[in-house]
PDB file of N, CA and C in Angstrom:
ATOM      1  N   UNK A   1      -8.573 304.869  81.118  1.00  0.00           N
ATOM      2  CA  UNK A   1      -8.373 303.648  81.861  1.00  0.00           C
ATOM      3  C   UNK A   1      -9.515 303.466  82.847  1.00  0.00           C
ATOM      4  N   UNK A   2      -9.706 302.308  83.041  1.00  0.00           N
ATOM      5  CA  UNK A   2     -10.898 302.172  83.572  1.00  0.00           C
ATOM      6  C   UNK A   2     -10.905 301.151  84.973  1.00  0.00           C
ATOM      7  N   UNK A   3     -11.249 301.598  86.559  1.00  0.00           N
ATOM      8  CA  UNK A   3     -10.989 301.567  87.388  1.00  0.00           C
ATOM      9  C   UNK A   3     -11.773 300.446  87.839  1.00  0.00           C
ATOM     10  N   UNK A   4     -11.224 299.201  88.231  1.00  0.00           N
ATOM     11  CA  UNK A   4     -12.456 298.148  88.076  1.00  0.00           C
ATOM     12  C   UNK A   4     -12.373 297.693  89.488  1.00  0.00           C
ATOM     13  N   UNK A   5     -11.743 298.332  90.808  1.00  0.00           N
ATOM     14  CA  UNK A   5     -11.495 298.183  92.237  1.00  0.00           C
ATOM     15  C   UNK A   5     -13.339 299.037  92.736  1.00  0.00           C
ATOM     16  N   UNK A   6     -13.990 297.758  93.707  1.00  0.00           N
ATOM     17  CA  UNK A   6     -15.148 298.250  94.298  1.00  0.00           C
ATOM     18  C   UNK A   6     -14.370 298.162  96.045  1.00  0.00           C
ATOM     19  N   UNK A   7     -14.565 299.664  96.527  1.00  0.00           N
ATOM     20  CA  UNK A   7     -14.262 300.276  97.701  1.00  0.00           C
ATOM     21  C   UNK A   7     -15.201 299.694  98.865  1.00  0.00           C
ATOM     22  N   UNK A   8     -14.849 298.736 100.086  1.00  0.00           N
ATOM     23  CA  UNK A   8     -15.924 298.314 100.931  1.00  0.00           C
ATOM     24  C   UNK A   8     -14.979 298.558 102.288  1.00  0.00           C
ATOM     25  N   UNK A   9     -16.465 298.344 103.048  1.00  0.00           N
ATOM     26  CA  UNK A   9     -15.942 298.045 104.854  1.00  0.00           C
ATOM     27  C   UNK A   9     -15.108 297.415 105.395  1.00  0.00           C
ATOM     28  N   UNK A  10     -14.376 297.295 106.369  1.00  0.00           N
ATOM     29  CA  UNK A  10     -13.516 296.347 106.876  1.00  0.00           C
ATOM     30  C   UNK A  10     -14.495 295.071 107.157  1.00  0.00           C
ATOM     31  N   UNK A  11     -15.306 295.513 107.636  1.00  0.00           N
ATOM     32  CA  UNK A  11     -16.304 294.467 108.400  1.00  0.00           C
ATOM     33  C   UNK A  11     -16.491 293.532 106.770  1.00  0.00           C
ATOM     34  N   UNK A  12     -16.716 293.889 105.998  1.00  0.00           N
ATOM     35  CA  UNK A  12     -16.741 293.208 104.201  1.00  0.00           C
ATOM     36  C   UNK A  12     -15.811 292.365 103.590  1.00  0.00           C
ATOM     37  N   UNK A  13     -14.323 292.481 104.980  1.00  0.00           N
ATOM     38  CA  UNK A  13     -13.483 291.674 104.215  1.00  0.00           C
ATOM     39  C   UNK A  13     -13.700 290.426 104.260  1.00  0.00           C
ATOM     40  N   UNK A  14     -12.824 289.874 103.146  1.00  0.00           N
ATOM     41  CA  UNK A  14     -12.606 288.083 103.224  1.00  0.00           C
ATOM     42  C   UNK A  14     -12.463 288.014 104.632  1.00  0.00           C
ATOM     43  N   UNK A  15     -12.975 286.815 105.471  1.00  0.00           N
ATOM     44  CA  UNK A  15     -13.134 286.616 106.856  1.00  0.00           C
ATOM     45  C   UNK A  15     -11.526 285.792 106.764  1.00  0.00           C
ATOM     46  N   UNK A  16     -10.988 285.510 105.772  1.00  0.00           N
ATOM     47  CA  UNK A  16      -9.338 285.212 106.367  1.00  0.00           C
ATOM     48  C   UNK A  16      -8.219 286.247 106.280  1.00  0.00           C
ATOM     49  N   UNK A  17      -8.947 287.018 105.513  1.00  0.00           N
ATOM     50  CA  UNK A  17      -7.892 288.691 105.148  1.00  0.00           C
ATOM     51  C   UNK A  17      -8.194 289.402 106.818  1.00  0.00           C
ATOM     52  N   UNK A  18      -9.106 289.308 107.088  1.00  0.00           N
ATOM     53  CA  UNK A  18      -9.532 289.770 108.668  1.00  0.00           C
ATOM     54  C   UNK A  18      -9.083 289.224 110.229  1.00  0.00           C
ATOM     55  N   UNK A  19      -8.718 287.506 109.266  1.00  0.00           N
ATOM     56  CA  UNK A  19      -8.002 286.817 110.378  1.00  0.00           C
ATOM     57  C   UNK A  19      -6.616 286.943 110.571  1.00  0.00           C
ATOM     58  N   UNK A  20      -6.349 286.957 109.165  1.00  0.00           N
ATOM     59  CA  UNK A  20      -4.597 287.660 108.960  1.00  0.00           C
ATOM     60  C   UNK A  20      -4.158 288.952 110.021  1.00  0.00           C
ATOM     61  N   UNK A  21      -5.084 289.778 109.746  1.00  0.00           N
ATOM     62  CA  UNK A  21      -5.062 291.405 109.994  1.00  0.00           C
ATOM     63  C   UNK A  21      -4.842 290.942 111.437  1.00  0.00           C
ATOM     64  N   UNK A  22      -5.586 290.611 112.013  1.00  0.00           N
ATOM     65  CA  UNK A  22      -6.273 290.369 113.354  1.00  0.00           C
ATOM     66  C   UNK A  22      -5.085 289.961 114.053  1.00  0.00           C
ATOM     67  N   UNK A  23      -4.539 288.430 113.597  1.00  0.00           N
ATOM     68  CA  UNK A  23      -3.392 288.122 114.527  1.00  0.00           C
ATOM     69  C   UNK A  23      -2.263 288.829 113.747  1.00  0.00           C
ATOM     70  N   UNK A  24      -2.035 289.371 113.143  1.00  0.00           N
ATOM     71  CA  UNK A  24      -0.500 290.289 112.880  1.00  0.00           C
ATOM     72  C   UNK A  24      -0.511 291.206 114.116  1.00  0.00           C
ATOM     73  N   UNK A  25      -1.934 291.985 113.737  1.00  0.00           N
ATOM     74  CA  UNK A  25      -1.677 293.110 114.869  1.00  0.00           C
ATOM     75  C   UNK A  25      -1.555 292.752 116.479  1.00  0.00           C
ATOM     76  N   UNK A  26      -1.897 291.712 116.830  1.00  0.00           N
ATOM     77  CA  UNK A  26      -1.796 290.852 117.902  1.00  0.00           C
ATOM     78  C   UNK A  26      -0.673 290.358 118.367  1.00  0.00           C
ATOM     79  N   UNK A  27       0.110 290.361 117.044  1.00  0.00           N
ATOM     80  CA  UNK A  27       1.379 289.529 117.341  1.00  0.00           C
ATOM     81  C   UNK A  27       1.262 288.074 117.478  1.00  0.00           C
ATOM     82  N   UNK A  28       0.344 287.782 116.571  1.00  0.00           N
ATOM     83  CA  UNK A  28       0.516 286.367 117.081  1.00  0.00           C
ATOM     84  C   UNK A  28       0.670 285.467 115.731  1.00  0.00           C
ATOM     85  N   UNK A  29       1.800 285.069 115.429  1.00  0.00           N
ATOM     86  CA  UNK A  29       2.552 284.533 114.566  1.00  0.00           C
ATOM     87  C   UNK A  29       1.503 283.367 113.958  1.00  0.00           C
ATOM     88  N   UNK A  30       1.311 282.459 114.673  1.00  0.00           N
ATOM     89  CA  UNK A  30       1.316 281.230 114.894  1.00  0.00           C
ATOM     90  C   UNK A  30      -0.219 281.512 113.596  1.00  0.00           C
ATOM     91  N   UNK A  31      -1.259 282.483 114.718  1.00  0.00           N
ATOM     92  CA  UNK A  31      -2.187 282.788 114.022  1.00  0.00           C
ATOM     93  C   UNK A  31      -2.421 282.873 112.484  1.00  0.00           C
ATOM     94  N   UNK A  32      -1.423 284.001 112.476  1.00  0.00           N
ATOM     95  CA  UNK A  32      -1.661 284.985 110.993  1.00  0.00           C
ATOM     96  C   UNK A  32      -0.823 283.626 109.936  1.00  0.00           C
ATOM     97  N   UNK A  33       0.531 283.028 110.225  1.00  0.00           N
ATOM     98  CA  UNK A  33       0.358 281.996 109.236  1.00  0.00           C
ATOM     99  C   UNK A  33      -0.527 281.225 109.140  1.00  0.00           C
ATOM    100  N   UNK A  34      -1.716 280.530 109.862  1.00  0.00           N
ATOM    101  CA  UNK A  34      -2.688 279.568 109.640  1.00  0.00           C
ATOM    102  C   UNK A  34      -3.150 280.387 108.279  1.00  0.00           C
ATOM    103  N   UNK A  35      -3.737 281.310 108.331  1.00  0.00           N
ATOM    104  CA  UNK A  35      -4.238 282.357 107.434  1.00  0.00           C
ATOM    105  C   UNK A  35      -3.473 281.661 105.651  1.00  0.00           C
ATOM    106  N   UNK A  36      -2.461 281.594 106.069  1.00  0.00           N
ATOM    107  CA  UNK A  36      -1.783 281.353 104.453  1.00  0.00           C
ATOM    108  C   UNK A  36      -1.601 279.616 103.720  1.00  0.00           C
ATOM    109  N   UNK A  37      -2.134 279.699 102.357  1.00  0.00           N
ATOM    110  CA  UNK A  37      -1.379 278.594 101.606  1.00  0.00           C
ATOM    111  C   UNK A  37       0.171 278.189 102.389  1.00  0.00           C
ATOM    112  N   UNK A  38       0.152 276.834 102.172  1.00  0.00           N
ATOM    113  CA  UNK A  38       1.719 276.405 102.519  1.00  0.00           C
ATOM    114  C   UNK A  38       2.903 276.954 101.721  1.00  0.00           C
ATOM    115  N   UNK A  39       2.292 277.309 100.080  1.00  0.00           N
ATOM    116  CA  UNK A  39       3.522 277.511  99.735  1.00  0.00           C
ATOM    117  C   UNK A  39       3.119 279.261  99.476  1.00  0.00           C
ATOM    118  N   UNK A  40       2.531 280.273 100.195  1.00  0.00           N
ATOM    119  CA  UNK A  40       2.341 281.077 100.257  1.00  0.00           C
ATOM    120  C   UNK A  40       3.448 282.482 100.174  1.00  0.00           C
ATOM    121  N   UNK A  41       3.206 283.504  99.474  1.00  0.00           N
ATOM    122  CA  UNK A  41       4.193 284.591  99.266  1.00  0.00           C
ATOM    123  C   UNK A  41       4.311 285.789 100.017  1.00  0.00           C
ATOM    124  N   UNK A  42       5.465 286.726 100.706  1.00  0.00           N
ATOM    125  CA  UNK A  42       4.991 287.732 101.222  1.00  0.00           C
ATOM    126  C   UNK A  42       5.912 288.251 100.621  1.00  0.00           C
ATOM    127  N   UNK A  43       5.660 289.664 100.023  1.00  0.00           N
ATOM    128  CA  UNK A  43       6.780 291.242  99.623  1.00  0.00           C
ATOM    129  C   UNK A  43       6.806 291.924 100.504  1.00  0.00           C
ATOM    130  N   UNK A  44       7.497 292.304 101.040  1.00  0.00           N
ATOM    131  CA  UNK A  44       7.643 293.681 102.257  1.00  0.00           C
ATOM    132  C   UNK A  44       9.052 293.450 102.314  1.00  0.00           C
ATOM    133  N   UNK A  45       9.144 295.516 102.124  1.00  0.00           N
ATOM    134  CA  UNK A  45      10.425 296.348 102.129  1.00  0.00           C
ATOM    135  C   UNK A  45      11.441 295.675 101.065  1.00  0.00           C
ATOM    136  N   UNK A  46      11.245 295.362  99.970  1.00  0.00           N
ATOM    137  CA  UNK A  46      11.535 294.652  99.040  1.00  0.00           C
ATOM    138  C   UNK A  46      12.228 293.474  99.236  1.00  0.00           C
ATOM    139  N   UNK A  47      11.854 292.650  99.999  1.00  0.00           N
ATOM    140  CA  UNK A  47      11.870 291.484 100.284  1.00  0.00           C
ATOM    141  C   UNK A  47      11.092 290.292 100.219  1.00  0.00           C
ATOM    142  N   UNK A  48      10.910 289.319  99.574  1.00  0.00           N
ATOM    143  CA  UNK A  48      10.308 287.878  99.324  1.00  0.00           C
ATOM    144  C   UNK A  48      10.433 286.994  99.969  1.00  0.00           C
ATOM    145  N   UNK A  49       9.165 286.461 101.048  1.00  0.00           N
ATOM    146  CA  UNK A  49       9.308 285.606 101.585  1.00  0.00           C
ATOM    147  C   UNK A  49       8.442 284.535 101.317  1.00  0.00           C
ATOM    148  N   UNK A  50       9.240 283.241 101.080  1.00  0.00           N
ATOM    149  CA  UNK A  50       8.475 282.085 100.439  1.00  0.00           C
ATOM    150  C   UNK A  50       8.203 280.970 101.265  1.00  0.00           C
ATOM    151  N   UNK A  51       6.977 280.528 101.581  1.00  0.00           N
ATOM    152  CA  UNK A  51       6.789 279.286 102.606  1.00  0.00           C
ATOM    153  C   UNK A  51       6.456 279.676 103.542  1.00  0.00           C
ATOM    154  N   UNK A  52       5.552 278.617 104.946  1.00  0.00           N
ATOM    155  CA  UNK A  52       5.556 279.297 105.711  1.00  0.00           C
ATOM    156  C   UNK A  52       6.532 279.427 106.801  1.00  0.00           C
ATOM    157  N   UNK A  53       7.473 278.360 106.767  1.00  0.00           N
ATOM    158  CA  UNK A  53       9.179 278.871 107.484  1.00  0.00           C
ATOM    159  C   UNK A  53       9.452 280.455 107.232  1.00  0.00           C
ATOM    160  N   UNK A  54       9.766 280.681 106.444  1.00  0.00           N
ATOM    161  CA  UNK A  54      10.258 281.769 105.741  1.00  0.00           C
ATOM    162  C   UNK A  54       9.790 282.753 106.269  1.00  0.00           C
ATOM    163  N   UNK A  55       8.287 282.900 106.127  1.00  0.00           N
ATOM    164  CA  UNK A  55       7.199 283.652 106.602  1.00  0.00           C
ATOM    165  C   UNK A  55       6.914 283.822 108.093  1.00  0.00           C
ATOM    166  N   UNK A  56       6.981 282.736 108.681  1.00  0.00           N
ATOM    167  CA  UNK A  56       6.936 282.715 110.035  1.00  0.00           C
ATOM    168  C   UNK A  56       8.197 283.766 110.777  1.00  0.00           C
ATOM    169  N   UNK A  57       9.368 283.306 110.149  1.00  0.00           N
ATOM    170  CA  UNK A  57      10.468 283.999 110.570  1.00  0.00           C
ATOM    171  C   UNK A  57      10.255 285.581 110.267  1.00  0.00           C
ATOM    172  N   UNK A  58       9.502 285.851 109.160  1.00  0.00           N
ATOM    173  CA  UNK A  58       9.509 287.577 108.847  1.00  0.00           C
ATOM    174  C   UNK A  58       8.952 287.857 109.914  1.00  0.00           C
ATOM    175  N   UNK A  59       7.491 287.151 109.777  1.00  0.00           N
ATOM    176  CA  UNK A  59       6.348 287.536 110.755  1.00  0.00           C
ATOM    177  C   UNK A  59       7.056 287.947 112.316  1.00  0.00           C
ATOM    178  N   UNK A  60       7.869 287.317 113.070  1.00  0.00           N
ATOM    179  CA  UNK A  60       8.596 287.276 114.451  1.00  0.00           C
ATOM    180  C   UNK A  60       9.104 288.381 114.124  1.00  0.00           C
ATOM    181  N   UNK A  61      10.198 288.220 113.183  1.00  0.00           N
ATOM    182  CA  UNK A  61      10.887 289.794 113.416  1.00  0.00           C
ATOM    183  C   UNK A  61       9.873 291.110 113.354  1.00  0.00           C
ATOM    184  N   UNK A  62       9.162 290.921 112.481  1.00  0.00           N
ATOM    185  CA  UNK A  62       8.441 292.699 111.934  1.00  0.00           C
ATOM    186  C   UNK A  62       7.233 292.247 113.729  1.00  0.00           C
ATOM    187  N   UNK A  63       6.872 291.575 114.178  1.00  0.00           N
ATOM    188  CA  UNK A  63       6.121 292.054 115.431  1.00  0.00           C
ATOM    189  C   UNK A  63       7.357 291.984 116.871  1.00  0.00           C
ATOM    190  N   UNK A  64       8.287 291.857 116.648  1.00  0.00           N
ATOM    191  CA  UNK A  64       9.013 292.509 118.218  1.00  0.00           C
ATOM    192  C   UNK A  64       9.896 293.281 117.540  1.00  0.00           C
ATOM    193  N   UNK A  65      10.854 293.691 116.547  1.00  0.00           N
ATOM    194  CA  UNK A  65      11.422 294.726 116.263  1.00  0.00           C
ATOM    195  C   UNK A  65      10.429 296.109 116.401  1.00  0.00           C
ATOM    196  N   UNK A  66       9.710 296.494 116.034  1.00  0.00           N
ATOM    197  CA  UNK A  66       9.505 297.736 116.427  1.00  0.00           C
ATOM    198  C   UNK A  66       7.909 297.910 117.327  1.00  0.00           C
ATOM    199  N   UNK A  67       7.482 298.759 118.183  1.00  0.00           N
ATOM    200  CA  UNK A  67       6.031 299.028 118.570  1.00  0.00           C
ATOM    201  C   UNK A  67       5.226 299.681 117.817  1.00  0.00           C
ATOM    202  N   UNK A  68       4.209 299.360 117.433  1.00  0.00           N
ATOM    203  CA  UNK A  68       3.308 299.748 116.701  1.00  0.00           C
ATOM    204  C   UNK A  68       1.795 299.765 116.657  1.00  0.00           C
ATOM    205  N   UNK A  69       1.148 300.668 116.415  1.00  0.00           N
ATOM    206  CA  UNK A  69      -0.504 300.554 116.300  1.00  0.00           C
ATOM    207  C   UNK A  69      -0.492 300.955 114.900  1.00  0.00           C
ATOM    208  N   UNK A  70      -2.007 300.423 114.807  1.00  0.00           N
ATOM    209  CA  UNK A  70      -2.643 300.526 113.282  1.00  0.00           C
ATOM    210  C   UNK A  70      -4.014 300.933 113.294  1.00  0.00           C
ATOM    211  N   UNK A  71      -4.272 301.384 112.385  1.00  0.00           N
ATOM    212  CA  UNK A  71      -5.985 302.002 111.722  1.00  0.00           C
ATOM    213  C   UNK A  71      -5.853 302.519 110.484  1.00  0.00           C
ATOM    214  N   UNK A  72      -7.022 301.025 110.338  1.00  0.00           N
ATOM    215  CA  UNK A  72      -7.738 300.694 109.167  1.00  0.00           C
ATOM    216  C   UNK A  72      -8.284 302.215 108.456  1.00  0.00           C
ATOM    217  N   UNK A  73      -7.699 302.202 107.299  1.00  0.00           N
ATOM    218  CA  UNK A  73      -8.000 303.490 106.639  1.00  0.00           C
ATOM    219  C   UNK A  73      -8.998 303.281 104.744  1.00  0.00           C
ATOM    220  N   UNK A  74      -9.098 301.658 104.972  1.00  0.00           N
ATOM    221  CA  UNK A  74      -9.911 301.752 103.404  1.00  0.00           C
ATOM    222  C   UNK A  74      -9.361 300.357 103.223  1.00  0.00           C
ATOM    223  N   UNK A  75     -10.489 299.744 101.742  1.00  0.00           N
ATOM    224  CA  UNK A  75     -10.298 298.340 101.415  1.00  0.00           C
ATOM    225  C   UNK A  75     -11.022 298.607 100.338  1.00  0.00           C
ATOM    226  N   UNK A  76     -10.699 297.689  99.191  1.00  0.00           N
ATOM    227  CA  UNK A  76     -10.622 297.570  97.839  1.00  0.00           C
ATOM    228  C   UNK A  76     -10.967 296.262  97.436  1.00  0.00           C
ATOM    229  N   UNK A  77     -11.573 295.622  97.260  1.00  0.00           N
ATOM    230  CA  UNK A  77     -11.869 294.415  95.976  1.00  0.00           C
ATOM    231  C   UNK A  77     -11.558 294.348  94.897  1.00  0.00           C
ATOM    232  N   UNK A  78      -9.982 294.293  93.884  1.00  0.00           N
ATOM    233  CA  UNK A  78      -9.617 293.961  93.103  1.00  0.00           C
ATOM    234  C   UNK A  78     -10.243 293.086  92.464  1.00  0.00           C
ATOM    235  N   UNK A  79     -10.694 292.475  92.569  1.00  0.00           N
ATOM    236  CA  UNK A  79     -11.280 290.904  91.814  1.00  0.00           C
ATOM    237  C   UNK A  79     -11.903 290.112  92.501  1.00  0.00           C
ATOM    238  N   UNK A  80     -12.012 288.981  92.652  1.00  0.00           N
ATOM    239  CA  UNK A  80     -13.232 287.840  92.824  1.00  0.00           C
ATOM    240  C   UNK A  80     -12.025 287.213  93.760  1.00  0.00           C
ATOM    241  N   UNK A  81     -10.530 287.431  93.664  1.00  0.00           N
ATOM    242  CA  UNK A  81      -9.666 286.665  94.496  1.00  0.00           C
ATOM    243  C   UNK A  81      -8.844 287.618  95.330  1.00  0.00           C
ATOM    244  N   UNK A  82      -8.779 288.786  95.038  1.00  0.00           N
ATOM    245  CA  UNK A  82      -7.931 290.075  95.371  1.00  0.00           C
ATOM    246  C   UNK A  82      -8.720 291.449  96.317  1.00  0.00           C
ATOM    247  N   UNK A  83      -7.945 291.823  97.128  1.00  0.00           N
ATOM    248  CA  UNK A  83      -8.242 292.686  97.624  1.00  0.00           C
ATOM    249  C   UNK A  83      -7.261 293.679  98.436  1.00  0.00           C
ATOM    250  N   UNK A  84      -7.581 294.687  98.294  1.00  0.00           N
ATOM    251  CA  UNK A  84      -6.211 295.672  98.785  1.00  0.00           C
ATOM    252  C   UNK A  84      -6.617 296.458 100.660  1.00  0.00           C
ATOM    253  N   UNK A  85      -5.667 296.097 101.332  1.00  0.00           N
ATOM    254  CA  UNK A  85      -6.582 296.962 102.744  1.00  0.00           C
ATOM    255  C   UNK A  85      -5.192 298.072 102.459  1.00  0.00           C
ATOM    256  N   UNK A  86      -5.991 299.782 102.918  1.00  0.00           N
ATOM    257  CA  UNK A  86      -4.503 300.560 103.201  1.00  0.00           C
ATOM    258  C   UNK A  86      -5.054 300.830 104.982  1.00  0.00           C
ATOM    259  N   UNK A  87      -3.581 300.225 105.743  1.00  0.00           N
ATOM    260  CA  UNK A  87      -3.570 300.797 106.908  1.00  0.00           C
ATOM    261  C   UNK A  87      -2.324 302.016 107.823  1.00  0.00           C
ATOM    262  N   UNK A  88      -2.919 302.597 108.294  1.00  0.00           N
ATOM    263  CA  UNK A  88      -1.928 303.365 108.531  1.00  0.00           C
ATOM    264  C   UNK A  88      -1.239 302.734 109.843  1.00  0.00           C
ATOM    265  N   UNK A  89       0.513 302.603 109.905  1.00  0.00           N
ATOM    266  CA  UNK A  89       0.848 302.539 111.223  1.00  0.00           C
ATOM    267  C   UNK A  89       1.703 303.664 111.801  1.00  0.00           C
ATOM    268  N   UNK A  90       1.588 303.644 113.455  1.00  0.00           N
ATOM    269  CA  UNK A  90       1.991 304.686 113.905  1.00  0.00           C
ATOM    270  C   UNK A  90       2.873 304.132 114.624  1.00  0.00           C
ATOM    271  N   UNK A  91       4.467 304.668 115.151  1.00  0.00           N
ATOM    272  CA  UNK A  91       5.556 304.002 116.251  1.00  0.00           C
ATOM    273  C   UNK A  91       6.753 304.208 115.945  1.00  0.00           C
ATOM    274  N   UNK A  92       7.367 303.383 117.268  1.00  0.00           N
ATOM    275  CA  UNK A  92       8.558 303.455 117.057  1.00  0.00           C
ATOM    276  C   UNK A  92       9.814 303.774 115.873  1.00  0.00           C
ATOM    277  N   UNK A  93       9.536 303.350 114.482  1.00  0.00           N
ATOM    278  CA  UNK A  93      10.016 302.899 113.830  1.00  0.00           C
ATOM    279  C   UNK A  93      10.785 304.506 112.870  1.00  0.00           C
ATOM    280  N   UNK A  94      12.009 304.138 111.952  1.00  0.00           N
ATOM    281  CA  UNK A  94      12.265 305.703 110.961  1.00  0.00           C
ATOM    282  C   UNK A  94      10.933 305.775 110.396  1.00  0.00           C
ATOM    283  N   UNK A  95      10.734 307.409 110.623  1.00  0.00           N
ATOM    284  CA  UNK A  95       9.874 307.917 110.568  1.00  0.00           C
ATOM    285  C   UNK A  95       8.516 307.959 110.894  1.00  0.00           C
ATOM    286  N   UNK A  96       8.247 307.047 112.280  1.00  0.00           N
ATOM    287  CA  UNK A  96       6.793 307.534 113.037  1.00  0.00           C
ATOM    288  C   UNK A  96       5.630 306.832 112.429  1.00  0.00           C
ATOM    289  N   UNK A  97       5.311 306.908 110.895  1.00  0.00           N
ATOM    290  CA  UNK A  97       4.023 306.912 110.672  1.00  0.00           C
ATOM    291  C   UNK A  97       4.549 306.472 109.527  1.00  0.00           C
ATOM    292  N   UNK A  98       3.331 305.904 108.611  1.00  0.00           N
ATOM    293  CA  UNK A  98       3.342 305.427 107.252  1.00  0.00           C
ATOM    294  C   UNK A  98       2.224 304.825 107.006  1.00  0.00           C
ATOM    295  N   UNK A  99       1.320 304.813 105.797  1.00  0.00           N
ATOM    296  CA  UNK A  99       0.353 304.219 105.336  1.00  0.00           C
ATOM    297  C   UNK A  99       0.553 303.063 104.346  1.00  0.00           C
ATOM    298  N   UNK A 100       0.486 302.251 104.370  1.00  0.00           N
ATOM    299  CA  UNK A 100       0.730 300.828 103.953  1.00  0.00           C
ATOM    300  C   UNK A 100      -0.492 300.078 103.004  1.00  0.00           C
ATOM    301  N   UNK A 101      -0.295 299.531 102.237  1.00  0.00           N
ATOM    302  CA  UNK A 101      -0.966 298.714 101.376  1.00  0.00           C
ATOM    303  C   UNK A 101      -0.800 297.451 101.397  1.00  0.00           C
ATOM    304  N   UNK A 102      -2.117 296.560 101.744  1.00  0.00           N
ATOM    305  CA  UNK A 102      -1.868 295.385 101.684  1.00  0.00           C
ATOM    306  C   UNK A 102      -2.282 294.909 100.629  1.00  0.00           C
ATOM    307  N   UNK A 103      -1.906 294.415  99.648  1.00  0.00           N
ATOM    308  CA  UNK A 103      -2.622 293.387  98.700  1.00  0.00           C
ATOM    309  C   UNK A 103      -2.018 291.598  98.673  1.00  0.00           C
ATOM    310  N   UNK A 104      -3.666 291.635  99.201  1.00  0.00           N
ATOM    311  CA  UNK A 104      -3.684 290.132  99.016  1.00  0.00           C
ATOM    312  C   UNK A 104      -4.404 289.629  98.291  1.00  0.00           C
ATOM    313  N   UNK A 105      -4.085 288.337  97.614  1.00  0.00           N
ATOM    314  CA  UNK A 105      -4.133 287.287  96.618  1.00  0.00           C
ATOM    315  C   UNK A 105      -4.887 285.735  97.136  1.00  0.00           C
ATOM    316  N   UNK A 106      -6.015 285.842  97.289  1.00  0.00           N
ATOM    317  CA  UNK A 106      -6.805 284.479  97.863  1.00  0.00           C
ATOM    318  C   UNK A 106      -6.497 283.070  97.189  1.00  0.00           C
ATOM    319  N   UNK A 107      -6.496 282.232  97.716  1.00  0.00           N
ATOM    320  CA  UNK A 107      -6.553 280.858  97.300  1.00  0.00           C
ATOM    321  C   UNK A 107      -7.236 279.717  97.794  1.00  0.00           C
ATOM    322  N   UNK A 108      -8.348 279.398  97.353  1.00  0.00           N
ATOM    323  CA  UNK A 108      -9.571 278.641  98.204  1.00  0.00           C
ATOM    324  C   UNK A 108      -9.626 278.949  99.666  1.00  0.00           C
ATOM    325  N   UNK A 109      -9.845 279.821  99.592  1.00  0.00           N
ATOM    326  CA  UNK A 109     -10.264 280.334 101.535  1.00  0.00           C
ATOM    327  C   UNK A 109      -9.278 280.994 102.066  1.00  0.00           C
ATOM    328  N   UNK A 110      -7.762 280.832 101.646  1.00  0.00           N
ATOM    329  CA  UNK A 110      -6.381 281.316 102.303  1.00  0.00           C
ATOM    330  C   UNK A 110      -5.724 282.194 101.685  1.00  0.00           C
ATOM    331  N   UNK A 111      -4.634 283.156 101.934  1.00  0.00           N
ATOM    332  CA  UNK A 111      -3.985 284.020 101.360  1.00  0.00           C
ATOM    333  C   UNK A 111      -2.487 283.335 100.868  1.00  0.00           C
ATOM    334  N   UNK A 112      -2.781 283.648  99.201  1.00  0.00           N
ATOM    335  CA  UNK A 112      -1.474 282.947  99.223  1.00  0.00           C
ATOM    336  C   UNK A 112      -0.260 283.837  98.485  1.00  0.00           C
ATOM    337  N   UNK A 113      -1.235 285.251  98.236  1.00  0.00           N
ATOM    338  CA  UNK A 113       0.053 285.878  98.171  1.00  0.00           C
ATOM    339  C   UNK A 113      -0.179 287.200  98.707  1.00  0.00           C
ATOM    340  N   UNK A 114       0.803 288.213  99.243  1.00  0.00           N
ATOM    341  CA  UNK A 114       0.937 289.450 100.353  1.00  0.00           C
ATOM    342  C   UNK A 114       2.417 290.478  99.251  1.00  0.00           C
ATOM    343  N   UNK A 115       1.519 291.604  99.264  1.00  0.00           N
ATOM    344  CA  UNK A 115       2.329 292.511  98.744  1.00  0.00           C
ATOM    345  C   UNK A 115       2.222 293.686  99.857  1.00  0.00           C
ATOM    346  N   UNK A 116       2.911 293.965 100.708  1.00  0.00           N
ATOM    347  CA  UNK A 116       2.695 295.246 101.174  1.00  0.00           C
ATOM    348  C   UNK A 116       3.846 296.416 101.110  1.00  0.00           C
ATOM    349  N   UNK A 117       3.113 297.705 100.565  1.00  0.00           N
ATOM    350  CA  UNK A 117       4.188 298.490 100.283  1.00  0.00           C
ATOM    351  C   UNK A 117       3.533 299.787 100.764  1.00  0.00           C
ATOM    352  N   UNK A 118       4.116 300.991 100.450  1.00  0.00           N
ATOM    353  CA  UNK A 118       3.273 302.762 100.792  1.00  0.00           C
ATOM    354  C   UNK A 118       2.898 302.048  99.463  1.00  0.00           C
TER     355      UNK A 118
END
C-alpha cells in the first residue's frame, strides 16, 4: 500500500485550517465558525454536527466544559483539498491527555468537513 500523505509545518498549513486552529484554541466561537462552509460537517466523540447552528452550539460546549491546552504535534497533506493536523491536549478532562486528529476537508478557501478522533 502506498502512502500518498506529504508531512509539513504548521506554519504550511491552509491559512484557514490555521484560522480554525487559532480561534478554537482561543475559544472564540464566533471565529472558528467563519472558518467553515455554511453547510459544513463536524465528527467528534462520535457525534455529527451539521450547519453552522449545530456547530456553533458544539463549538460553546467543547470550549467551556473542560480546560485545556494544546501542542501541535504534526500535519499531513492528504490531497490538494485535505489535510490531517495531530494535536495533543492536556486538562481537565477523563483522562488528562490525549492526542487527537484533525482531518479536514477544504472547500474553496473554507473547511467544510472536520473529523476529529485519537
Amino acid at each position: 500500500m502506498t502512502d500518498n500523505t506529504t508531512p509539513f509545518a504548521a506554519t504550511d498549513l491552509p491559512d484557514v485550517v490555521k484560522r480554525y486552529l487559532t480561534a478554537h484554541n482561543e475559544h472564540d466561537v464566533k471565529a472558528a465558525s467563519a472558518a467553515l462552509t455554511p453547510d459544513a460537517t463536524v465528527v467528534d466523540d462520535g457525534r455529527t454536527y451539521e450547519g453552522i447552528p449545530a456547530i456553533e452550539r458544539w463549538l460553546d460546549r467543547a470550549v467551556s466544559e473542560y480546560t485545556y491546552t494544546t501542542t501541535f504535534l504534526g500535519a499531513e497533506q492528504d490531497g490538494p483539498d485535505r489535510c490531517t493536523v495531530t494535536q495533543r491536549l492536556e486538562g481537565n478532562f477523563p483522562g488528562g491527555i490525549v492526542d487527537l486528529r484533525y482531518r479536514f476537508t477544504l472547500d474553496r478557501g473554507l473547511i467544510s468537513h472536520l473529523i476529529i478522533a485519537p
